[in-house]
C-alpha atoms as a PDB file:
ATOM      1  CA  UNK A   1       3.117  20.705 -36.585  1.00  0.00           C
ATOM      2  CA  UNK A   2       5.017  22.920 -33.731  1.00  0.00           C
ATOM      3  CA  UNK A   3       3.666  20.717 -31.181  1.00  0.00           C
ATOM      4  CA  UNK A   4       6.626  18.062 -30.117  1.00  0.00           C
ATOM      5  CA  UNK A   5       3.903  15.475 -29.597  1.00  0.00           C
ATOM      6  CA  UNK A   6       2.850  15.866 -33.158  1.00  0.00           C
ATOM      7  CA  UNK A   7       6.149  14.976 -33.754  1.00  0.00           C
ATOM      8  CA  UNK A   8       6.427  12.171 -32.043  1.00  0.00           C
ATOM      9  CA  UNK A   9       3.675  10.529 -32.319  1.00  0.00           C
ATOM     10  CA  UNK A  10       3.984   8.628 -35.809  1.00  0.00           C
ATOM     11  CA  UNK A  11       7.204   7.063 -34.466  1.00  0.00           C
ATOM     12  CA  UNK A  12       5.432   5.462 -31.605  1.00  0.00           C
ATOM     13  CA  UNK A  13       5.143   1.645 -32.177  1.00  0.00           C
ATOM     14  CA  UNK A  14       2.409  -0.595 -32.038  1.00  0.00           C
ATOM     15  CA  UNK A  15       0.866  -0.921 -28.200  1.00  0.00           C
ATOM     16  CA  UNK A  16       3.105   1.750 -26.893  1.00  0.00           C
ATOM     17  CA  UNK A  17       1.783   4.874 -25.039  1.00  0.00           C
ATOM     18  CA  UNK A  18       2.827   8.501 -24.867  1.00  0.00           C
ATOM     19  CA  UNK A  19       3.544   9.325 -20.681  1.00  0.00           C
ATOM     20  CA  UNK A  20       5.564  12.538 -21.291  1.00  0.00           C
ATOM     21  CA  UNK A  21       6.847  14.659 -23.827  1.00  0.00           C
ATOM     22  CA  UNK A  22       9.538  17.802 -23.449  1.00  0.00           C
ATOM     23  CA  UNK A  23      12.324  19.801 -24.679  1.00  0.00           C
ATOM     24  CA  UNK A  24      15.930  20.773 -24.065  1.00  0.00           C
ATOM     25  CA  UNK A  25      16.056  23.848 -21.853  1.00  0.00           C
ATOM     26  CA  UNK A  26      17.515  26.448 -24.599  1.00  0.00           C
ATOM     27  CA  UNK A  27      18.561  28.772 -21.884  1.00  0.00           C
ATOM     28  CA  UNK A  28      20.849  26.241 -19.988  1.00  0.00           C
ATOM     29  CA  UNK A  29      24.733  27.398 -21.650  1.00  0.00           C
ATOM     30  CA  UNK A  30      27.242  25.617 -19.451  1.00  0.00           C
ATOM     31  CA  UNK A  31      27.893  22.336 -18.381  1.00  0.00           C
ATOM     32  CA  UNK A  32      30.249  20.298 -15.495  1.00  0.00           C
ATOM     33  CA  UNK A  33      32.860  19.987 -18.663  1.00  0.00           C
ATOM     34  CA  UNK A  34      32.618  23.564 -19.361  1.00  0.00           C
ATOM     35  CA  UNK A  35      34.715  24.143 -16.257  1.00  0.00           C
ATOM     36  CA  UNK A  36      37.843  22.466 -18.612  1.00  0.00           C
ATOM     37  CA  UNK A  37      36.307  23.655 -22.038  1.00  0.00           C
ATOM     38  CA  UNK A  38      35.905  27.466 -20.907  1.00  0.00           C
ATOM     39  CA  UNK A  39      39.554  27.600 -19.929  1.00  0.00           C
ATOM     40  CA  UNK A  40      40.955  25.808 -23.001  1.00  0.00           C
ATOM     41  CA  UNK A  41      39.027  27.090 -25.676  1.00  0.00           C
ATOM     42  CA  UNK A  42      40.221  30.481 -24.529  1.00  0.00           C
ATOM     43  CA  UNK A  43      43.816  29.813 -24.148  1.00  0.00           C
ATOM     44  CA  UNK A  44      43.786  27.615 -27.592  1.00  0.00           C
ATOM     45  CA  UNK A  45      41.813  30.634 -29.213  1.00  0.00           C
ATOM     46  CA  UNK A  46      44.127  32.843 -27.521  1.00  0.00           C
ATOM     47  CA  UNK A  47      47.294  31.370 -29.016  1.00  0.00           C
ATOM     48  CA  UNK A  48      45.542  30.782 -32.160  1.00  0.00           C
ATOM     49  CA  UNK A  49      44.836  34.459 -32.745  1.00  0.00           C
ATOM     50  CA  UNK A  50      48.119  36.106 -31.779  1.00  0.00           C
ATOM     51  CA  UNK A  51      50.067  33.416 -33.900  1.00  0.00           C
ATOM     52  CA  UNK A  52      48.034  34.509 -36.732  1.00  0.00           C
ATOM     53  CA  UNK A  53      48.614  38.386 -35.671  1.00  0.00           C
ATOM     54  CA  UNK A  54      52.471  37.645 -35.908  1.00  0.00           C
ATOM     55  CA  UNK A  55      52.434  35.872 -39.233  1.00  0.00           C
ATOM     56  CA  UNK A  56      50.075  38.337 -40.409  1.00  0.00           C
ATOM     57  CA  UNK A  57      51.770  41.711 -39.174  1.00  0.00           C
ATOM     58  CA  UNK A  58      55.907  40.722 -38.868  1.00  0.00           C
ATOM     59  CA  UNK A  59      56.714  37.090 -40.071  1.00  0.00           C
ATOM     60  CA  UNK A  60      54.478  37.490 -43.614  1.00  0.00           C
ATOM     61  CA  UNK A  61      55.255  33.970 -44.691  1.00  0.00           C
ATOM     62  CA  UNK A  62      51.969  32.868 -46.790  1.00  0.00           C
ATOM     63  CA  UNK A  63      52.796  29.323 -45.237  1.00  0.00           C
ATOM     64  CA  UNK A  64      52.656  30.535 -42.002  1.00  0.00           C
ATOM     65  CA  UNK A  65      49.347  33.004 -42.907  1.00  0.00           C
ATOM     66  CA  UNK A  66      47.595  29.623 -43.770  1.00  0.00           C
ATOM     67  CA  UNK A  67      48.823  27.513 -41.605  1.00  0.00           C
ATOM     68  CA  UNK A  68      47.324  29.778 -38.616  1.00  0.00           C
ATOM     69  CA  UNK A  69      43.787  30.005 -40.047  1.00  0.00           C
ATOM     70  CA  UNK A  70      42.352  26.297 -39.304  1.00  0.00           C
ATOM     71  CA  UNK A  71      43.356  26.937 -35.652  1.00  0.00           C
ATOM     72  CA  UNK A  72      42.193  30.589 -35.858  1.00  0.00           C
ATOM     73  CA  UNK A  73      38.823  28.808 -36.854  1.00  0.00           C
ATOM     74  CA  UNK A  74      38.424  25.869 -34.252  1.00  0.00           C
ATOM     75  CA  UNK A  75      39.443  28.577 -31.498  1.00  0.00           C
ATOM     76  CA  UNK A  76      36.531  30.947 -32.433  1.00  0.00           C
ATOM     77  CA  UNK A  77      34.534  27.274 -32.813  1.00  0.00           C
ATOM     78  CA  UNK A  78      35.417  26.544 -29.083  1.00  0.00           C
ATOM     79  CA  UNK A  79      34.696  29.818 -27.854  1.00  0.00           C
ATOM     80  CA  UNK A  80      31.525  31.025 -29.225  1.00  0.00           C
ATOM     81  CA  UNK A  81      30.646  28.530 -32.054  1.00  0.00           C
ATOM     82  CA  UNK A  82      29.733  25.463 -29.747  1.00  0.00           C
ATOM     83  CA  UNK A  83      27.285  27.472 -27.546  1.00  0.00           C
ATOM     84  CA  UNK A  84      25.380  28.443 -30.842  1.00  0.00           C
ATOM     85  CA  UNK A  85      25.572  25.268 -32.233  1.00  0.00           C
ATOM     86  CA  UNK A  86      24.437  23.896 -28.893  1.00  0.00           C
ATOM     87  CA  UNK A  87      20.925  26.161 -29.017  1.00  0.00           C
ATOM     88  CA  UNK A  88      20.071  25.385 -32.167  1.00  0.00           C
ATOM     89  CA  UNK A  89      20.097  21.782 -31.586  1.00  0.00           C
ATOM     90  CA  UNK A  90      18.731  21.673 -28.313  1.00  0.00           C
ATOM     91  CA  UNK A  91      15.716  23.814 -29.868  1.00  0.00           C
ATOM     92  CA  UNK A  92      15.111  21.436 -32.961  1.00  0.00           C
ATOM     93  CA  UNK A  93      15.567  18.401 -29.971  1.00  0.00           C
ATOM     94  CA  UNK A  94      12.571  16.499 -28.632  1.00  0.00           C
ATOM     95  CA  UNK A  95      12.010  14.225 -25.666  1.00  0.00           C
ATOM     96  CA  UNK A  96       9.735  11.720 -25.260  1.00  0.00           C
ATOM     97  CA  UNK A  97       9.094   8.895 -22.353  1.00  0.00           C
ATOM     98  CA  UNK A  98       6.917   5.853 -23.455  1.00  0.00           C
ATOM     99  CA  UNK A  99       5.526   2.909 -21.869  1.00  0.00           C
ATOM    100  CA  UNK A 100       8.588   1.076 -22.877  1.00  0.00           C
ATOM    101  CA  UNK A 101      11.642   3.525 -23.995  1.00  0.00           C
ATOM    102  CA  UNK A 102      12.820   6.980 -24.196  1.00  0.00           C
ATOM    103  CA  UNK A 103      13.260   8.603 -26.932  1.00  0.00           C
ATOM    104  CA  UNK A 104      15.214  11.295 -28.623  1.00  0.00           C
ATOM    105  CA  UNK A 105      13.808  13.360 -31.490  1.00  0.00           C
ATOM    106  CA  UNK A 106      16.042  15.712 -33.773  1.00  0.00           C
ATOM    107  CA  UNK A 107      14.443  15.416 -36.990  1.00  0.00           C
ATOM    108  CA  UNK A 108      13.196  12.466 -39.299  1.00  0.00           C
ATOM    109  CA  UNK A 109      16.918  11.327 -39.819  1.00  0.00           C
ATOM    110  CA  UNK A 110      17.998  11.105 -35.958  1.00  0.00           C
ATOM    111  CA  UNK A 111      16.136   9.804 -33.697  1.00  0.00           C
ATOM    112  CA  UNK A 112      17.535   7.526 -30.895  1.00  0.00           C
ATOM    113  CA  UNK A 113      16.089   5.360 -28.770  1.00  0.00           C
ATOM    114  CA  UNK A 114      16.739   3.127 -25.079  1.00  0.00           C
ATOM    115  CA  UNK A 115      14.233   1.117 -23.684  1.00  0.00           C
ATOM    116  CA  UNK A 116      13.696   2.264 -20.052  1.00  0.00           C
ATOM    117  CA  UNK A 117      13.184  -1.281 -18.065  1.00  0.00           C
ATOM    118  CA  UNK A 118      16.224  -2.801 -17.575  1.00  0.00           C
ATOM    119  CA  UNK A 119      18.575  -0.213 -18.763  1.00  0.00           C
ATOM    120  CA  UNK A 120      20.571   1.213 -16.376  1.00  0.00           C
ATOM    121  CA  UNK A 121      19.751   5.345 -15.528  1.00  0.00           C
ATOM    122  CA  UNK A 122      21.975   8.139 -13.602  1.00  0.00           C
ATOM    123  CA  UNK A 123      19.930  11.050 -13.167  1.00  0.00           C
ATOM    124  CA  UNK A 124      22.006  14.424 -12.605  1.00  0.00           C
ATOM    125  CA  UNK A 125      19.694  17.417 -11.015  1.00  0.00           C
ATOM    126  CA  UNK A 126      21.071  20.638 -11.374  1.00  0.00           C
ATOM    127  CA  UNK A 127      22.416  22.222  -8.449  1.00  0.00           C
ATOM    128  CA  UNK A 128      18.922  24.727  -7.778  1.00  0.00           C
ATOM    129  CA  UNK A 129      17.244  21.839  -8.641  1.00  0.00           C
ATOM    130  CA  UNK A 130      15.478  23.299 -11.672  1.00  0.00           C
ATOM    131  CA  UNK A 131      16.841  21.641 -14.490  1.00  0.00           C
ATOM    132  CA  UNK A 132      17.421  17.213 -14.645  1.00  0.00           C
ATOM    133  CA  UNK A 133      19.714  15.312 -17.180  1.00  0.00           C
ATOM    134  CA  UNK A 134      18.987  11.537 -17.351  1.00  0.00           C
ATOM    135  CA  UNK A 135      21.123   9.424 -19.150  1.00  0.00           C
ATOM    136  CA  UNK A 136      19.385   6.062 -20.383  1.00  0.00           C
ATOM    137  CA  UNK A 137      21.880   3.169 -20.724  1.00  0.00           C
ATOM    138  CA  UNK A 138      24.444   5.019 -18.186  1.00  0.00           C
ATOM    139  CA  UNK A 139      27.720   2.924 -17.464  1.00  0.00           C
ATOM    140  CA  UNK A 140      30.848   4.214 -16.069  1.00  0.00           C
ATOM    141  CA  UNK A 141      32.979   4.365 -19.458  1.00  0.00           C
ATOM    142  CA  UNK A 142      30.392   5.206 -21.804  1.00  0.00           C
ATOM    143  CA  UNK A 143      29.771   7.961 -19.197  1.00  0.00           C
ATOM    144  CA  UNK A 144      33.147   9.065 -19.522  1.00  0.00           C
ATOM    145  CA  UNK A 145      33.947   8.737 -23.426  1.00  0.00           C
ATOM    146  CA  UNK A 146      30.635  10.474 -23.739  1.00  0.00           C
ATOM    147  CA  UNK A 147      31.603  13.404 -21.610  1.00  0.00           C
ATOM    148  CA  UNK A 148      31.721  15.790 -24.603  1.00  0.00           C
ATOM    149  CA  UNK A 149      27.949  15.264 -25.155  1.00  0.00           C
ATOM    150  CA  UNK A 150      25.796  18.704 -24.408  1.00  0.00           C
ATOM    151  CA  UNK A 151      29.130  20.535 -24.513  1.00  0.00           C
ATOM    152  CA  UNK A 152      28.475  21.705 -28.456  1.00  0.00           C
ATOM    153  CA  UNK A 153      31.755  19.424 -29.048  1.00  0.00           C
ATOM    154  CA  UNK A 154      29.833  16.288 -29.731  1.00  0.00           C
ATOM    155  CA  UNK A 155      31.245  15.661 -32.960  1.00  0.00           C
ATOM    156  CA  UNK A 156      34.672  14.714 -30.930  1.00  0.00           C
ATOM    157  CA  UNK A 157      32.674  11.598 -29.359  1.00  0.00           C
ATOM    158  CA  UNK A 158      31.197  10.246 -32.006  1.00  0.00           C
ATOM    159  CA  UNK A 159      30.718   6.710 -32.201  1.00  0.00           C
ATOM    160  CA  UNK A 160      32.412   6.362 -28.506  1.00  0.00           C
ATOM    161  CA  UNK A 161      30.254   6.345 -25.063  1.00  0.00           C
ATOM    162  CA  UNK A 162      26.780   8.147 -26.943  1.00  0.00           C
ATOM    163  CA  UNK A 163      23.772   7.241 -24.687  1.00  0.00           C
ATOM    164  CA  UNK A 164      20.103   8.160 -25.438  1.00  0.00           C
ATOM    165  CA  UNK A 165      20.320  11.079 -22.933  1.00  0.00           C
ATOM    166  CA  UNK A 166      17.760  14.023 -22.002  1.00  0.00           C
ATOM    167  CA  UNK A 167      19.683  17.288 -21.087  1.00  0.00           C
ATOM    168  CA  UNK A 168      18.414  20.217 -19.066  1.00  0.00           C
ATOM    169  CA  UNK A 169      14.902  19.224 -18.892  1.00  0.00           C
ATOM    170  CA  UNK A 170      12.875  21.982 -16.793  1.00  0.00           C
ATOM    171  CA  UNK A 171       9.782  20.170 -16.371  1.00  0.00           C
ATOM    172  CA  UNK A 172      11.633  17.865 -13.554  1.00  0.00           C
ATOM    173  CA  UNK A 173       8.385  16.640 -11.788  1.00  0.00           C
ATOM    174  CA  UNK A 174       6.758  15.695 -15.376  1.00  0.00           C
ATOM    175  CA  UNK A 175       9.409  13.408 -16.824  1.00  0.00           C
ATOM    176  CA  UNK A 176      10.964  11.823 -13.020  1.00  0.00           C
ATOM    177  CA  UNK A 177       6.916  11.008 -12.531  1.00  0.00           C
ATOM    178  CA  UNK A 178       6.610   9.930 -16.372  1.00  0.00           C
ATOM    179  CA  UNK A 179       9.684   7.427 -15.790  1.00  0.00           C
ATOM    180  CA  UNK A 180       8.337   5.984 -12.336  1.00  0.00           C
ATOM    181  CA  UNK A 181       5.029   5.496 -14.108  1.00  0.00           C
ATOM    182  CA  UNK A 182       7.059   3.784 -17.271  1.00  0.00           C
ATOM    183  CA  UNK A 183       8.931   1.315 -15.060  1.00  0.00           C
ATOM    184  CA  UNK A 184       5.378  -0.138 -13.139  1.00  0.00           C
END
């Protein structure tokens, strides 16, 4: 049951065919967002920390002890937490084109779905030209409310601008071929 396409095969509907299935690229860390998210994870983590330092070492008010530890937390979160988080979901993720939709796959309890004719796409190529993103549904505020998503922050766009999107896909020539074929 490792194979993706055993995965994804019982959730195919009636009269629909499998063109292409893939994964995530685990190895791919960083993303156009990061270039924000790097800087202010470390300076909220940094703040976080010595804060708690003070009230730890000179202040040694409990209120101030455990007032610092949430942000203490969601610092460490931002800085090392996210990209974690962000592997293990992009290795339990699954991608799959159809005759009719893409579709996302991260278990039995989320799986996503856009149909690909008539849905607007914006397909992002990374800059070596490796790695493609393709964003089914695309529109220019969903784009932006939904900046946070393959940042490991997701859970801060919930419910605002989420698109049925495939991130760092290596097999570029395999899924752009699978969505020309798909839209025929």
């Amino acid at each position: 049951m490792n194979d993706p396409r055993n995965r994804i095969l019982p959730i195919l509907r009636r009269d629909e065919r499998l063109l292409w299935v893939g994964q995530p690229d685990p190895r791919v860390r960083f993303t156009r967002a990061d270039a924000f998210l790097v800087p202010f994870s470390v300076l909220w983590g940094g703040f976080a920390i010595v804060w708690e330092a003070i009230a730890v070492t000179s202040v040694r008010q409990p209120l101030f002890i455990i007032w610092g530890i949430p942000f203490v937390l969601v610092g460490l979160y931002f800085i090392f937490g996210r990209f974690i988080f962000k592997k293990r979901r992009k290795l339990a993720t699954i991608y799959a084109v159809t005759n009719s939709r893409a579709i996302v796959y991260s278990g039995e309890r989320s799986i996503a779905d856009s149909p690909i004719v008539g849905t607007p796409t914006k397909v992002d190529r990374s800059k070596d030209g490796r790695h493609v993103s393709v964003n089914f549904g695309y529109q220019g505020l969903a784009g932006l409310l939904g900046m946070y998503q393959n940042t490991g922050m997701d859970f801060f766009g919930l419910g605002m601008g989420q698109t049925v999107t495939f991130f760092d896909v290596d097999d570029v020539d395999g899924l752009m071929g699978a969505l020309d074929q798909a839209r025929v």
